[in-house]
C-alpha atoms as a PDB file:
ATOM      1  CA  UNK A   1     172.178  76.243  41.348  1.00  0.00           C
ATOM      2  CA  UNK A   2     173.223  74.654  37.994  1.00  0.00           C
ATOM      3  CA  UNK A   3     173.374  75.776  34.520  1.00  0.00           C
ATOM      4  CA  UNK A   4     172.014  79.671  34.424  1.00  0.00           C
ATOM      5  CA  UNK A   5     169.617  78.951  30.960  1.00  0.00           C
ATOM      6  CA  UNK A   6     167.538  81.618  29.044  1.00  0.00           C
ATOM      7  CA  UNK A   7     165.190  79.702  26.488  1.00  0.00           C
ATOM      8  CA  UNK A   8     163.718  82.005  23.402  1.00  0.00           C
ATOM      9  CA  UNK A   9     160.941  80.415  21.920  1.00  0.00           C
ATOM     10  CA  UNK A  10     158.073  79.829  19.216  1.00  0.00           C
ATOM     11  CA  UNK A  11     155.911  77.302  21.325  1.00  0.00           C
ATOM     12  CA  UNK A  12     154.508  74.477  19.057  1.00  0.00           C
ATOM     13  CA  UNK A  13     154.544  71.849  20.629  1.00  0.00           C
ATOM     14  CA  UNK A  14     158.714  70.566  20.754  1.00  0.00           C
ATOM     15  CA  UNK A  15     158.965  73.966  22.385  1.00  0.00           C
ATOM     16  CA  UNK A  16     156.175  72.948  25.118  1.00  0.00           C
ATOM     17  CA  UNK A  17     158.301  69.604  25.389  1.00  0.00           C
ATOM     18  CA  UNK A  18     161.582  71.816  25.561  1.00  0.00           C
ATOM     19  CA  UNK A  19     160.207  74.484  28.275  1.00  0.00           C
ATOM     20  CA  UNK A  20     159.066  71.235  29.984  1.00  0.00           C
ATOM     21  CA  UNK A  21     162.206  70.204  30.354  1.00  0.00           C
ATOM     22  CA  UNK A  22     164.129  72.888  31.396  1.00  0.00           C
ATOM     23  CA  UNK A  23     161.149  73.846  34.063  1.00  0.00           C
ATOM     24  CA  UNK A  24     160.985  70.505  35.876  1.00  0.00           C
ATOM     25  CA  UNK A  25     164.837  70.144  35.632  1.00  0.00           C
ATOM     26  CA  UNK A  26     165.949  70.904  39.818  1.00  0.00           C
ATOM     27  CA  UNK A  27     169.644  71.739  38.370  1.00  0.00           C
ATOM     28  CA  UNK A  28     168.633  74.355  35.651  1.00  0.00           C
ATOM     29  CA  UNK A  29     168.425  77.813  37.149  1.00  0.00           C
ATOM     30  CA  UNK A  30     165.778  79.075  33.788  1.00  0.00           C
ATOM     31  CA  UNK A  31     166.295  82.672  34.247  1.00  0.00           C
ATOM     32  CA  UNK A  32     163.926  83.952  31.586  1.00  0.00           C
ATOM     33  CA  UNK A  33     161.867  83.238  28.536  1.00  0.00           C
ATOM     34  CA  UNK A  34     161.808  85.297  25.169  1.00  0.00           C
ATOM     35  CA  UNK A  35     159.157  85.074  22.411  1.00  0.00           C
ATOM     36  CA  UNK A  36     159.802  85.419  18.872  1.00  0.00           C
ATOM     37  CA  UNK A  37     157.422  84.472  15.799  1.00  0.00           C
ATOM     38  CA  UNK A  38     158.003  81.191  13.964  1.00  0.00           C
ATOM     39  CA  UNK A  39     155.360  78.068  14.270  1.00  0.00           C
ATOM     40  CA  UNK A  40     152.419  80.392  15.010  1.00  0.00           C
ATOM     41  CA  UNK A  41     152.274  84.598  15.174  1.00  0.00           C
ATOM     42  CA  UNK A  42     153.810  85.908  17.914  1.00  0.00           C
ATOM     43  CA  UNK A  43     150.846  86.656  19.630  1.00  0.00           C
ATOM     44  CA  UNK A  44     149.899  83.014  20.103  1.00  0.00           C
ATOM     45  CA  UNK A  45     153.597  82.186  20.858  1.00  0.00           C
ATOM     46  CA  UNK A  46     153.808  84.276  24.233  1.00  0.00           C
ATOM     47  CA  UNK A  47     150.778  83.701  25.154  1.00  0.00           C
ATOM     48  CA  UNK A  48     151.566  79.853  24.745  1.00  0.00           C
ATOM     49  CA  UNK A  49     155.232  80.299  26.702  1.00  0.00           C
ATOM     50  CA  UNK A  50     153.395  82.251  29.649  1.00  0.00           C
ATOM     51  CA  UNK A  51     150.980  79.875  30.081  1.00  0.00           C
ATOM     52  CA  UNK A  52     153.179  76.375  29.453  1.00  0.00           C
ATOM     53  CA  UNK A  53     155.089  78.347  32.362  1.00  0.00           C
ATOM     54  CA  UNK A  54     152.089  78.370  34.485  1.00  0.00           C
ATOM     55  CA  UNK A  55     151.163  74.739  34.379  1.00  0.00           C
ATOM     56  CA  UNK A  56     154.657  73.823  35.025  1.00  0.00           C
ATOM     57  CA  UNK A  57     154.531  76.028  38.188  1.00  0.00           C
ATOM     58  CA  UNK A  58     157.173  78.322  36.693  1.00  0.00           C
ATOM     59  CA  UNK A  59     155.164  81.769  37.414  1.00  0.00           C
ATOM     60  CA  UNK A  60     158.943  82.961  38.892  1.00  0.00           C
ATOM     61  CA  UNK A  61     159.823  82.877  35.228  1.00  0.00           C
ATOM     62  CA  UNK A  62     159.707  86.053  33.600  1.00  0.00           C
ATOM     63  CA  UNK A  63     158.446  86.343  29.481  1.00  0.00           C
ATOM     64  CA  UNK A  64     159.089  89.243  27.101  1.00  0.00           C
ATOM     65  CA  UNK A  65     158.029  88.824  23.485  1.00  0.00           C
ATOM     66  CA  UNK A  66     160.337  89.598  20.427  1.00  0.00           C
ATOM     67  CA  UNK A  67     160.004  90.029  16.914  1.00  0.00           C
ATOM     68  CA  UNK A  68     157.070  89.640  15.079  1.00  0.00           C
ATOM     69  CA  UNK A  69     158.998  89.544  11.614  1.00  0.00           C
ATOM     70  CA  UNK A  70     162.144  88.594  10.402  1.00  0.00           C
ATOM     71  CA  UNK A  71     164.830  90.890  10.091  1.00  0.00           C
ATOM     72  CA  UNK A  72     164.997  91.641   6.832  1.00  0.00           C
ATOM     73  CA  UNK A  73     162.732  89.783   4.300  1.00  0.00           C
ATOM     74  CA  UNK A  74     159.134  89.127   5.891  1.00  0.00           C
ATOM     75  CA  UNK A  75     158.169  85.925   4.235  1.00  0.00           C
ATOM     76  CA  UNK A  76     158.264  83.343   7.057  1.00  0.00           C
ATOM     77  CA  UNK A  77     155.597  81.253   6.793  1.00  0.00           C
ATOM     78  CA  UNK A  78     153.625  79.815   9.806  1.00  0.00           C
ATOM     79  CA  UNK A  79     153.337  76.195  10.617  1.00  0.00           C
ATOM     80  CA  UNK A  80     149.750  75.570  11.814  1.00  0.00           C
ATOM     81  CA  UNK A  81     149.552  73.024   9.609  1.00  0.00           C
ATOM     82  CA  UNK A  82     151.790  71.277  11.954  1.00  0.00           C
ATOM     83  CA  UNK A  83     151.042  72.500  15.330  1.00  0.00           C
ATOM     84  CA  UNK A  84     147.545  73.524  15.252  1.00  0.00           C
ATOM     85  CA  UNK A  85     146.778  77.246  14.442  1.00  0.00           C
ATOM     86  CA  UNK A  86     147.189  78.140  18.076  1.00  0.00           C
ATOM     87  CA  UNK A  87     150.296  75.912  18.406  1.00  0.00           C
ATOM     88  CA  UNK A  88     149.119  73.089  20.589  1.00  0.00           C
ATOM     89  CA  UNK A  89     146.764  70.855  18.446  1.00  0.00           C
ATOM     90  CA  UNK A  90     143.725  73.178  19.094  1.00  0.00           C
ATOM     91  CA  UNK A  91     144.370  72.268  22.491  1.00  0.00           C
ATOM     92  CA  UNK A  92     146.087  75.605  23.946  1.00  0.00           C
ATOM     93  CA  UNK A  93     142.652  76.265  25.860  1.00  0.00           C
ATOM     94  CA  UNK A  94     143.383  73.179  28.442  1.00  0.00           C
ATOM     95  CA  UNK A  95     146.572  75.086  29.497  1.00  0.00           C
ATOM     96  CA  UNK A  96     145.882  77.271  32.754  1.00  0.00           C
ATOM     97  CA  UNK A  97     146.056  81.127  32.955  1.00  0.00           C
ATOM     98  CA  UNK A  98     149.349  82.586  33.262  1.00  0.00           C
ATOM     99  CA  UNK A  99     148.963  84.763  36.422  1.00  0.00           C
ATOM    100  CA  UNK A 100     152.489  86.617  36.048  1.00  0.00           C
ATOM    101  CA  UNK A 101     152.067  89.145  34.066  1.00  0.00           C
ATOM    102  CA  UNK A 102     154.158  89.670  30.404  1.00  0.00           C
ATOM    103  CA  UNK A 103     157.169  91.547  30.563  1.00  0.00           C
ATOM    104  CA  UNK A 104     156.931  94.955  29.352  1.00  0.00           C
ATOM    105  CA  UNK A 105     160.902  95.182  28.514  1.00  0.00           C
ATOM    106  CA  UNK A 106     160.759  93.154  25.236  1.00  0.00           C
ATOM    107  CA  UNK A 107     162.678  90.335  24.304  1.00  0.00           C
ATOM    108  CA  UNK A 108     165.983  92.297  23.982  1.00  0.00           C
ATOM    109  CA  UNK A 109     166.011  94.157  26.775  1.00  0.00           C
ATOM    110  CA  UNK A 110     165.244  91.475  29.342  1.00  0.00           C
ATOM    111  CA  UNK A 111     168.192  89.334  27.688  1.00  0.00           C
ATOM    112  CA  UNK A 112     170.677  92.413  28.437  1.00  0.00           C
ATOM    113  CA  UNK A 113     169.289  92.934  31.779  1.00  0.00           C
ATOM    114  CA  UNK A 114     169.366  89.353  32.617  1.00  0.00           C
ATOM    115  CA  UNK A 115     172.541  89.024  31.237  1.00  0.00           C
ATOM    116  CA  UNK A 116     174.404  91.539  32.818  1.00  0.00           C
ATOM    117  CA  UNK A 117     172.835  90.562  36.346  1.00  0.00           C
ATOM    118  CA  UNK A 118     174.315  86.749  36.181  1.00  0.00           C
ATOM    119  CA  UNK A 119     177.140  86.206  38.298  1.00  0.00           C
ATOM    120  CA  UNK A 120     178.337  83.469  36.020  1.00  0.00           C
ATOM    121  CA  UNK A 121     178.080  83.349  31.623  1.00  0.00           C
ATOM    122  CA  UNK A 122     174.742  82.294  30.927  1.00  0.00           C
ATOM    123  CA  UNK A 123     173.560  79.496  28.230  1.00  0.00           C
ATOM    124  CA  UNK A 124     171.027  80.777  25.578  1.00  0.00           C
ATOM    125  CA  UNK A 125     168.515  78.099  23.725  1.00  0.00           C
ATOM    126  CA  UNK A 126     167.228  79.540  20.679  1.00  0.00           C
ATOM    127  CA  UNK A 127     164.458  76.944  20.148  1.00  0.00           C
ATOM    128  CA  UNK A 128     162.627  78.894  17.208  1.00  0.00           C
ATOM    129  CA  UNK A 129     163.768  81.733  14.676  1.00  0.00           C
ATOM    130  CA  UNK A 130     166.936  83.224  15.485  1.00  0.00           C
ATOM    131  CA  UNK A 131     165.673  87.110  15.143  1.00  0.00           C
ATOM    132  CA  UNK A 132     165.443  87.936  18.696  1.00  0.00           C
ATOM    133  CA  UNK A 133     169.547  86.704  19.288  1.00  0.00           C
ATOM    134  CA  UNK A 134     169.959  88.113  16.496  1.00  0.00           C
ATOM    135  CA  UNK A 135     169.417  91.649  17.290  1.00  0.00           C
ATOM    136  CA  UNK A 136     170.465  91.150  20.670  1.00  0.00           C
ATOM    137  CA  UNK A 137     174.306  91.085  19.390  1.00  0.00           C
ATOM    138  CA  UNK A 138     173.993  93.007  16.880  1.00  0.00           C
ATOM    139  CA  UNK A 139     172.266  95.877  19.127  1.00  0.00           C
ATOM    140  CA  UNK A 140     174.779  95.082  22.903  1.00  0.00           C
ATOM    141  CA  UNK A 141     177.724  93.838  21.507  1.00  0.00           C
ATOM    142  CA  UNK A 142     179.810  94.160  25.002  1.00  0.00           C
ATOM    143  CA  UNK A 143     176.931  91.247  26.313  1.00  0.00           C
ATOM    144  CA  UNK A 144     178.961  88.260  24.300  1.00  0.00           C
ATOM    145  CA  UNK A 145     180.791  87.856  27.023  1.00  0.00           C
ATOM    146  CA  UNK A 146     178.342  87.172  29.494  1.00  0.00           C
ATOM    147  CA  UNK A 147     177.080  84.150  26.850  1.00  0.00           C
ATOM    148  CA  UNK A 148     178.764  80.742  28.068  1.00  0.00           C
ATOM    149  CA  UNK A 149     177.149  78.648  25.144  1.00  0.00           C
ATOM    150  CA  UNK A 150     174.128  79.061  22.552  1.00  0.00           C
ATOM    151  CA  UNK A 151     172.792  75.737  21.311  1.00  0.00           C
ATOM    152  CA  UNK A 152     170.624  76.542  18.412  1.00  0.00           C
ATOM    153  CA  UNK A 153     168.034  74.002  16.963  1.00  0.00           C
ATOM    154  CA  UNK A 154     168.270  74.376  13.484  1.00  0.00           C
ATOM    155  CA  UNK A 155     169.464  73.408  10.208  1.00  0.00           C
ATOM    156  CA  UNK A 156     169.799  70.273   8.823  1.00  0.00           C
ATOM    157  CA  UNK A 157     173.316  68.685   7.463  1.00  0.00           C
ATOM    158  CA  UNK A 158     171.988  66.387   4.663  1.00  0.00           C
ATOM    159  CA  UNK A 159     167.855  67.483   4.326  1.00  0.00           C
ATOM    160  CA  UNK A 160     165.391  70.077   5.310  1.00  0.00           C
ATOM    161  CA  UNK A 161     161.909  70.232   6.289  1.00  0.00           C
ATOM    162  CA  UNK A 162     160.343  73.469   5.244  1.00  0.00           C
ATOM    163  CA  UNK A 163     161.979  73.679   1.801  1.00  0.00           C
ATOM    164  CA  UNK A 164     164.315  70.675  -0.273  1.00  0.00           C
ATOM    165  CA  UNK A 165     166.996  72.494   1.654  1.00  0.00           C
ATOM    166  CA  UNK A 166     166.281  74.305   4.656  1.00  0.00           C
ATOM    167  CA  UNK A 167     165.168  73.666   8.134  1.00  0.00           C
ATOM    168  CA  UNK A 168     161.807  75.483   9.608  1.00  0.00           C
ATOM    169  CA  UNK A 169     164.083  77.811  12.382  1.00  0.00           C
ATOM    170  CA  UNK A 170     166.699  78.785   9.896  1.00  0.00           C
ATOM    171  CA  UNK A 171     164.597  79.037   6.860  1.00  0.00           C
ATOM    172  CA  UNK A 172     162.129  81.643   8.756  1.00  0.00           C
ATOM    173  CA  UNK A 173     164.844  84.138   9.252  1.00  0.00           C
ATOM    174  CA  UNK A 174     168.290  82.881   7.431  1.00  0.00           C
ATOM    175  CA  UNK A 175     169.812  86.884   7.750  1.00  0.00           C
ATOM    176  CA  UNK A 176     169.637  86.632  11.527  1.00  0.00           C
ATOM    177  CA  UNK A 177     170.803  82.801  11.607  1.00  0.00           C
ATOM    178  CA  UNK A 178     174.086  83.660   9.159  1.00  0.00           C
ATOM    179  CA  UNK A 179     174.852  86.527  12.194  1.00  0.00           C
ATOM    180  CA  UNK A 180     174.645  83.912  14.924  1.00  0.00           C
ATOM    181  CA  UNK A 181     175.908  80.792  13.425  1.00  0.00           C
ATOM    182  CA  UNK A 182     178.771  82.838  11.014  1.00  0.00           C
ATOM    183  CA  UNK A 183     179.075  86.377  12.057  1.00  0.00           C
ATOM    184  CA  UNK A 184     179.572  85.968  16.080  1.00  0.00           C
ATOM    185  CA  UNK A 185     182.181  83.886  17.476  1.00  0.00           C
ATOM    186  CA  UNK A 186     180.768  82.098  20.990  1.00  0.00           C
ATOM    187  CA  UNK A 187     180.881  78.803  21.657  1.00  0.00           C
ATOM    188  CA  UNK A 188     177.789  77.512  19.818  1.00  0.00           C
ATOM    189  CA  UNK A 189     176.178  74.020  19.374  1.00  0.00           C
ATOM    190  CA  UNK A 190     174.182  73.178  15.863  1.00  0.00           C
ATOM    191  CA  UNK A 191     171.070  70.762  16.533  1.00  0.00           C
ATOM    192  CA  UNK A 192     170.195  69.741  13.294  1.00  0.00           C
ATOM    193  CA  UNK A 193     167.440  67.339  11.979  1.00  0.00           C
ATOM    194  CA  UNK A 194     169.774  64.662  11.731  1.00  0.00           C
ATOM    195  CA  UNK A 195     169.718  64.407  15.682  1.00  0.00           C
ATOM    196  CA  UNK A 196     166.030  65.644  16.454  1.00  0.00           C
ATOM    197  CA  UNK A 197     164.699  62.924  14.076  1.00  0.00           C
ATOM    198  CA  UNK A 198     167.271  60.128  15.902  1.00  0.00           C
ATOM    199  CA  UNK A 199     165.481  61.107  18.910  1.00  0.00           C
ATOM    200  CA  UNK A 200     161.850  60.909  17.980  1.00  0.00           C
ATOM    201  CA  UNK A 201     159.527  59.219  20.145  1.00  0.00           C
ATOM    202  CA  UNK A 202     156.274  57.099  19.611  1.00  0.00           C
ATOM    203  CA  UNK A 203     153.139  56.667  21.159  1.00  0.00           C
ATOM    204  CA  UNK A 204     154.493  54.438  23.781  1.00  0.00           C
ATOM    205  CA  UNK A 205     157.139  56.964  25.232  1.00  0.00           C
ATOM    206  CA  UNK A 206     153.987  59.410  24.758  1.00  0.00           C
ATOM    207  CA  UNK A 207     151.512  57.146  27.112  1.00  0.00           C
ATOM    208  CA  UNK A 208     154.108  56.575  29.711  1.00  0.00           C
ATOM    209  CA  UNK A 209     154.463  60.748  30.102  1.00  0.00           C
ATOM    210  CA  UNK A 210     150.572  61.370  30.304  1.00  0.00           C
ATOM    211  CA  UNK A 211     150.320  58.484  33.127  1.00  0.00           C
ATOM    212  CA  UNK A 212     153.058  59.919  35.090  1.00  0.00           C
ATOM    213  CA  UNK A 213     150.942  62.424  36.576  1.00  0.00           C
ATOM    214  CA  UNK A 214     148.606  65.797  35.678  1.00  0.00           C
ATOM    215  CA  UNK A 215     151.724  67.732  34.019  1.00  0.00           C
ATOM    216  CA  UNK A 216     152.665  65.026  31.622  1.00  0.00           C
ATOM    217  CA  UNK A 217     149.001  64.594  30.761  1.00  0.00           C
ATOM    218  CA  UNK A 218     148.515  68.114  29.538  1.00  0.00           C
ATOM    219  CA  UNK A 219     151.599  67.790  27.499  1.00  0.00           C
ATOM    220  CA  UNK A 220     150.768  64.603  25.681  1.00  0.00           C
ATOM    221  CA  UNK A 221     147.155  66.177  25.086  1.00  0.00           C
ATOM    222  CA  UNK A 222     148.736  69.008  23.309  1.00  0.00           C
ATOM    223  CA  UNK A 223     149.907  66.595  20.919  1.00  0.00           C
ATOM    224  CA  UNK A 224     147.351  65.399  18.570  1.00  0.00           C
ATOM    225  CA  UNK A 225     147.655  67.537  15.138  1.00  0.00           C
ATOM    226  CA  UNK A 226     151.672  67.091  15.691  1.00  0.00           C
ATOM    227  CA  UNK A 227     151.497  63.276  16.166  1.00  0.00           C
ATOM    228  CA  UNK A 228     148.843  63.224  13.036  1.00  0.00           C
ATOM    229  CA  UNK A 229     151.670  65.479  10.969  1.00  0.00           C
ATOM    230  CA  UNK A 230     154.768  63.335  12.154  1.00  0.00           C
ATOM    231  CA  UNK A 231     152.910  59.435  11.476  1.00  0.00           C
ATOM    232  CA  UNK A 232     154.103  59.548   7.710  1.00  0.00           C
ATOM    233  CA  UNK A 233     156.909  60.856   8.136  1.00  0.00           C
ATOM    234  CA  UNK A 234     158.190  58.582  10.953  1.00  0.00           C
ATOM    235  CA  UNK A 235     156.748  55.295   9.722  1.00  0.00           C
ATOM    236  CA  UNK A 236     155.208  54.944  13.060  1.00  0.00           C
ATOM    237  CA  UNK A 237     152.658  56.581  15.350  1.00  0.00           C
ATOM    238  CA  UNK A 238     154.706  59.434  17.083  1.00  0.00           C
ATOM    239  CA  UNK A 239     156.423  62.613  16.835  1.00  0.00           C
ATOM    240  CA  UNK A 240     159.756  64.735  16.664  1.00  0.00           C
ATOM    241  CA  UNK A 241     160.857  66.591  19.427  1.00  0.00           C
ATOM    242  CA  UNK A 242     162.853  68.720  17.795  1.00  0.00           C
ATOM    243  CA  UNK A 243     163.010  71.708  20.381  1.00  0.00           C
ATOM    244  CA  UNK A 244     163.388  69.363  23.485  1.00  0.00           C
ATOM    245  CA  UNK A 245     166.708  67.778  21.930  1.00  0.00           C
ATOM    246  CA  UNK A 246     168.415  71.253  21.705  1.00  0.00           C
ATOM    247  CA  UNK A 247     167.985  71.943  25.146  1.00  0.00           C
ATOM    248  CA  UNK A 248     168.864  68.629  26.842  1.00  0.00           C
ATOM    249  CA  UNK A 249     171.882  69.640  25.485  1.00  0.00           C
ATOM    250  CA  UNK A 250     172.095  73.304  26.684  1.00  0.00           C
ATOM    251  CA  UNK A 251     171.355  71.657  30.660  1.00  0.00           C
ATOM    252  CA  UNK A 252     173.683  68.553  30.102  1.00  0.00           C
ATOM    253  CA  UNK A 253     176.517  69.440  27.432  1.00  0.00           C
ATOM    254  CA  UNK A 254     177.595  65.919  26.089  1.00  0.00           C
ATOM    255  CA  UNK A 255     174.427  64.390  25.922  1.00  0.00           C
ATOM    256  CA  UNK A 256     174.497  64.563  22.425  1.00  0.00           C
ATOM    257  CA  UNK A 257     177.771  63.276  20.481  1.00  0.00           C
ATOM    258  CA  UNK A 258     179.268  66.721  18.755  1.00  0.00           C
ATOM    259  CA  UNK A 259     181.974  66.950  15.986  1.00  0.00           C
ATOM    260  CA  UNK A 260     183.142  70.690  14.774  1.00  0.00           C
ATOM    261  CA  UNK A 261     182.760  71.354  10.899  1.00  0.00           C
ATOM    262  CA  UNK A 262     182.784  74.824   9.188  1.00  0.00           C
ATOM    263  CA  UNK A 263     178.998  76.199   8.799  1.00  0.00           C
ATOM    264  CA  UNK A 264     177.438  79.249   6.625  1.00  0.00           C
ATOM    265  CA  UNK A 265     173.837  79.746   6.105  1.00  0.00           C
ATOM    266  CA  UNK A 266     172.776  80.168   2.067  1.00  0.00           C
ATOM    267  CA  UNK A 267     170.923  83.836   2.255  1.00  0.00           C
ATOM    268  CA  UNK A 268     169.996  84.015  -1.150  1.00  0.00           C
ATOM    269  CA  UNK A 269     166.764  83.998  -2.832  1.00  0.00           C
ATOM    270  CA  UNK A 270     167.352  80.950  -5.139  1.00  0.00           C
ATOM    271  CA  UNK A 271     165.759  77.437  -3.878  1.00  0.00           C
ATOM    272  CA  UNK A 272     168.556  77.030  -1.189  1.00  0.00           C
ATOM    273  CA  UNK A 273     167.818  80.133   0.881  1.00  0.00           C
ATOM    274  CA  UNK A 274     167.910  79.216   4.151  1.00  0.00           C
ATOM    275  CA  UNK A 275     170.461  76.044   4.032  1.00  0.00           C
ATOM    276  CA  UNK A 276     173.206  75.294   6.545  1.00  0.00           C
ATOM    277  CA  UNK A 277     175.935  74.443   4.240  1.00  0.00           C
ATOM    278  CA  UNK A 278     177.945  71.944   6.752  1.00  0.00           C
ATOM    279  CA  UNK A 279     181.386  70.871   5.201  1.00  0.00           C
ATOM    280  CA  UNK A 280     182.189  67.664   6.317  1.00  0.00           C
ATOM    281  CA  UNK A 281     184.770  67.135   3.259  1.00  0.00           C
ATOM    282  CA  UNK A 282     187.425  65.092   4.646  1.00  0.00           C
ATOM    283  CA  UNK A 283     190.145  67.155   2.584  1.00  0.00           C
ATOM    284  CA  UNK A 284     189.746  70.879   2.473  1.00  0.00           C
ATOM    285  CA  UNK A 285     190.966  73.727   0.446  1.00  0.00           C
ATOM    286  CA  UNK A 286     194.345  75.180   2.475  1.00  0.00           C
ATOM    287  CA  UNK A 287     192.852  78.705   1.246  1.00  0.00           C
ATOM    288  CA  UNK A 288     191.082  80.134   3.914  1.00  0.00           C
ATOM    289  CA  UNK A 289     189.098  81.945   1.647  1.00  0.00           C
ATOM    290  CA  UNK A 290     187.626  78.445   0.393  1.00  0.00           C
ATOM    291  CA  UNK A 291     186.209  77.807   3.423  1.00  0.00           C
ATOM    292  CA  UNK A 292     182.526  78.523   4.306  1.00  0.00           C
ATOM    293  CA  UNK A 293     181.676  79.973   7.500  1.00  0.00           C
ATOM    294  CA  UNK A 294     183.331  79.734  10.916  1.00  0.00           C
ATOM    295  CA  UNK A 295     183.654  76.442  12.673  1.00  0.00           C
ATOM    296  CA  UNK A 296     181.023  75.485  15.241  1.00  0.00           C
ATOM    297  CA  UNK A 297     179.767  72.333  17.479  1.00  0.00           C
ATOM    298  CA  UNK A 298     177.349  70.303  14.880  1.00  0.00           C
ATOM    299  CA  UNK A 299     175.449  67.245  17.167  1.00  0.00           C
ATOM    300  CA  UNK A 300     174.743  64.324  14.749  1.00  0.00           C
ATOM    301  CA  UNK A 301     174.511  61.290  17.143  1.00  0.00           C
ATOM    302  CA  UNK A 302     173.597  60.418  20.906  1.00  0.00           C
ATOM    303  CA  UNK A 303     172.482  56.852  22.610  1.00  0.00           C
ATOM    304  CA  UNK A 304     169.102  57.548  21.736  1.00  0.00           C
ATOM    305  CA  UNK A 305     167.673  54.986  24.513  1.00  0.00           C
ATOM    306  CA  UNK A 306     169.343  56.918  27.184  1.00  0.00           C
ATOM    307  CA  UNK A 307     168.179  60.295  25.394  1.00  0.00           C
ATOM    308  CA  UNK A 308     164.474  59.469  25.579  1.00  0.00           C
ATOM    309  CA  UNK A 309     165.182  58.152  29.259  1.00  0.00           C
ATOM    310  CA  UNK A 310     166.672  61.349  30.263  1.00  0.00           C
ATOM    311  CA  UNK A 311     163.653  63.496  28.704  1.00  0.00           C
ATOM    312  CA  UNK A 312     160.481  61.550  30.573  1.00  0.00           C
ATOM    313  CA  UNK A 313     162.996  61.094  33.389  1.00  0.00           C
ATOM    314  CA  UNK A 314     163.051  64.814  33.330  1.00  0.00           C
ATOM    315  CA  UNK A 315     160.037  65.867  32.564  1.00  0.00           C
ATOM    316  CA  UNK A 316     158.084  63.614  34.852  1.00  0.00           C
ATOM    317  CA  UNK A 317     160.291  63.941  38.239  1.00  0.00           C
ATOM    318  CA  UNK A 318     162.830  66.823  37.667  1.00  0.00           C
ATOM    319  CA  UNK A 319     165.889  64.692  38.631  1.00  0.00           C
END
């Protein structure tokens, strides 16, 4: 089969358009799903993930739930106010019951033993807080080299969302992002806000996916509250799909347009905390020391035509 993908996840609903993705995709081998906190408690996450799963047919699928906190610092904040307060517009009740049952390994644990099972290195998604991949390498260390790729989505080069500074994923739990962004060294891909919000979509692209068919109709109906939040912002009646961006990336590498920059993550507690400091000077200091961070994929553009072709493409007939 094709790429071997693991997908951890705070479904929202960009991470319902994400697992979406991924699920219907007939060249993405989606070995597992992991849970961690982030746009709602983790309690409404995995329940969310197990059941998006189920409506997508996906009950092969196995889901462990993570953290519940960050790391270190416990002040994440949810974001009902942009997803609903069971992360799918109020809407989670349309989704049908996930008949697999949740796996009792954890998060961490079923990323090892998944892990060391593939025959081939494996690409990891982190579509939400970075806690779970966090602890991962910091608790199995040996396991990096089963990891092909990790595309994050996160950060933001030139804004945030949640703070002045700081992007919702990286913001929640900056101590675990600084370990995987700075502190590890495989291959990893940054998708900022600069790309997701290229790639937004309106209501359009929205009515085309819910007349495609019974799947795409449950996904556009979980999007009401996030459409409402996104309308302001956008200028136009639509949304951001942030989460869905990162991993047409992680099951087509190229589709977004990449350039490699140093990156660190601020983990202070002044009003940066949580920023991805991306230097893009053209000249920089020949002291090493001067440098921030360790140099990793940052996606900033991609034909954004094609890009929204290749999600409802996706999505609605798993080519």
């Amino acid at each position: 089969m094709g790429t071997k993908l693991i997908i951890d996840t705070d479904p929202g609903v960009d991470d319902a358009f994400a697992l979406a993705l991924a699920a219907q995709s007939e060249d993405v081998d989606l070995l597992g799903v992991t849970t961690v906190f982030g746009n709602v408690p983790l309690s409404h996450t995995t329940a969310n993930a197990r059941r998006l799963l189920q409506l997508f047919g996906r009950d092969d699928v196995p889901v462990a739930a993570g953290a519940a906190r960050p790391m270190v610092y416990d002040n994440a904040k949810p974001a009902g106010f942009v997803h609903g307060e069971d992360g799918l517009s109020g809407h989670a009740g349309i989704l049908p019951e996930a008949k697999r049952p949740l796996d009792e390994r954890g998060a961490v644990r079923l990323l090892v033993d998944l892990l060391e099972a593939a025959d081939e290195p494996v690409t990891i998604a982190p579509i939400g807080p970075l806690t779970n991949i966090a602890l991962l390498l910091a608790a199995h260390p040996d396991i990096r080299e089963k990891i092909g790729r990790i595309v994050v989505m996160g950060g933001g080069v030139t804004k945030g969302n949640s703070t002045t500074a700081a992007e919702f994923n990286i913001w929640s739990d900056p101590e675990a992002a600084r370990r995987v962004l700075v502190d590890e060294d495989i291959p990893t891909v940054l998708v900022p806000l600069d790309i997701t919000h290229q790639c937004s979509v309106d209501t359009g692209w929205l009515g085309k996916l819910a007349a495609s068919g019974p799947l795409g109709a449950a996904l556009e109906a979980l999007t009401p509250t996030y459409v409402e939040h996104y309308t302001p912002i956008l200028g136009m009646p639509g949304m951001v799909m942030h989460d869905a961006v990162a991993v047409a990336e992680a099951i087509r590498p190229g589709i977004l347009d990449v350039e490699s920059y140093p990156v660190d993550v601020e983990c202070g507690f002044g009003p940066a905390r949580g920023a991805t400091l991306v230097d893009r000077r053209r000249l920089r200091s020949t002291d090493p020391q001067a440098v921030p961070g360790r140099t990793i994929d940052v996606a900033l553009t991609t034909d954004v035509d094609a890009f929204r072709e290749f999600v409802l493409g996706r999505i609605t007939g798993g080519r």
